[in-house]
Every structure is written in structure tokens, then in C-alpha cells.
Protein backbone atom coordinates (compact mmCIF):
# COMPACT_ATOMS: atom_id res chain seq x y z
CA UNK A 1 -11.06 -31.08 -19.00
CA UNK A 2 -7.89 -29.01 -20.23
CA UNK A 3 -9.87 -25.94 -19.55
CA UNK A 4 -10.41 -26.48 -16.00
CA UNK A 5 -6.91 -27.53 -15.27
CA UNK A 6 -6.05 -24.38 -16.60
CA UNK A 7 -8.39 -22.51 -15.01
CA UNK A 8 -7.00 -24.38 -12.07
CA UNK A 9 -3.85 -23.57 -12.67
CA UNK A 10 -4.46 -19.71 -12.83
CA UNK A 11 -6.22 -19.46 -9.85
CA UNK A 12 -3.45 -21.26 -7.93
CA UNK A 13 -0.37 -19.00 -9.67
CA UNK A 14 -3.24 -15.99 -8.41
CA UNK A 15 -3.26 -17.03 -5.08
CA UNK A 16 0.08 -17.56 -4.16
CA UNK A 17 0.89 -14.04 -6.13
CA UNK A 18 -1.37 -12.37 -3.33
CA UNK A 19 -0.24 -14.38 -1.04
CA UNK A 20 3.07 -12.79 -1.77
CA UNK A 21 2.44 -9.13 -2.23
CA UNK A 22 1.63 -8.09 1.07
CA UNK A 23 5.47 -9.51 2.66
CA UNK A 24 7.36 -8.09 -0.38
CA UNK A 25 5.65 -4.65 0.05
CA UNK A 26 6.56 -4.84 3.89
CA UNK A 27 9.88 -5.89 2.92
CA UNK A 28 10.27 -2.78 0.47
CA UNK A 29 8.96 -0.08 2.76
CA UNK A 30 10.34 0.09 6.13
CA UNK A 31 8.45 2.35 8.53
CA UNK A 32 8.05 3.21 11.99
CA UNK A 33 5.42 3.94 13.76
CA UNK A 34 4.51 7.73 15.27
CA UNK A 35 6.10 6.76 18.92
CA UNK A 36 9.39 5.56 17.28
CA UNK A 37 9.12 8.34 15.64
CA UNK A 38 9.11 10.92 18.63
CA UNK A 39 11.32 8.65 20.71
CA UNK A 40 14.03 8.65 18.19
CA UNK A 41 13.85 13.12 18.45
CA UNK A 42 12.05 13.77 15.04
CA UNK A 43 8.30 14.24 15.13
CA UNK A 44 5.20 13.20 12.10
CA UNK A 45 3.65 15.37 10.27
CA UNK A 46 1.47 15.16 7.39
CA UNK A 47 2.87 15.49 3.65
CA UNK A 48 -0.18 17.49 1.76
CA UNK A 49 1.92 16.54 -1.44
CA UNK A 50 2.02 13.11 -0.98
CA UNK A 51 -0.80 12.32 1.38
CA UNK A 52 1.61 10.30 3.66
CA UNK A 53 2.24 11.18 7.25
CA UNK A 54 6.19 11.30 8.00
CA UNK A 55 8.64 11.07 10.37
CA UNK A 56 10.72 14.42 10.39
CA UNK A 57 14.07 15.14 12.11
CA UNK A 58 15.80 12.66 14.80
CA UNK A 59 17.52 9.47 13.80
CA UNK A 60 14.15 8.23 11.39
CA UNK A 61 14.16 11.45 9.26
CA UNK A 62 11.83 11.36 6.32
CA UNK A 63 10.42 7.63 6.96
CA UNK A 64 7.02 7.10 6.39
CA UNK A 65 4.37 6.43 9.30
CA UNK A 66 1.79 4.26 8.79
């Protein structure tokens, strides 16, 4: 009985970390997307060192574009 309440009890802390993850990564990493981007004067290109595309120049210089 003890082990399934703590199995329980695990899989319900392990849920409600994943839950989690995906707002506090959204919350970390602000982005904008390619037409911000271009509307805002920069424009994206591609970041071979980092495999990221990125907004570069205008008022969003060096955010990334998802």
C-alpha cells in the first residue's frame, strides 16, 4: 500500500513539473516571430553556429525566431 501511494505521489509531483515547463520556458525566452521581425526594420537569418534563426537589426535585434 505505501508503495503505491508513493508511486502515486511521484507521478503527480511529474505531472504538474511538465505541466510547468512549457510556461516557464515561454516565460524565459521572449521571441518574435519573422513578420515582427521585418516590421520592426531588422530582418531573420539563420545562425549556422547556433542553429537558431534570428532577428537582426531594427528595434528586435538579435531575438530569436521561432
Amino acid at each position: 500500500m505505501r508503495t503505491r501511494l508513493l508511486g502515486f505521489i511521484a507521478a503527480v509531483m511529474l505531472a504538474a513539473l511538465g505541466a510547468m515547463s512549457p510556461v516557464a520556458q515561454a516565460a524565459a525566452v521572449p521571441s518574435v516571430d519573422a513578420q515582427t521581425c521585418m516590421t520592426g526594420g531588422g530582418t531573420v537569418q539563420y545562425d549556422s553556429a547556433t542553429s537558431l534563426w534570428t532577428c537582426m537589426g531594427g528595434s528586435h535585434d538579435g531575438e530569436p525566431v521561432p
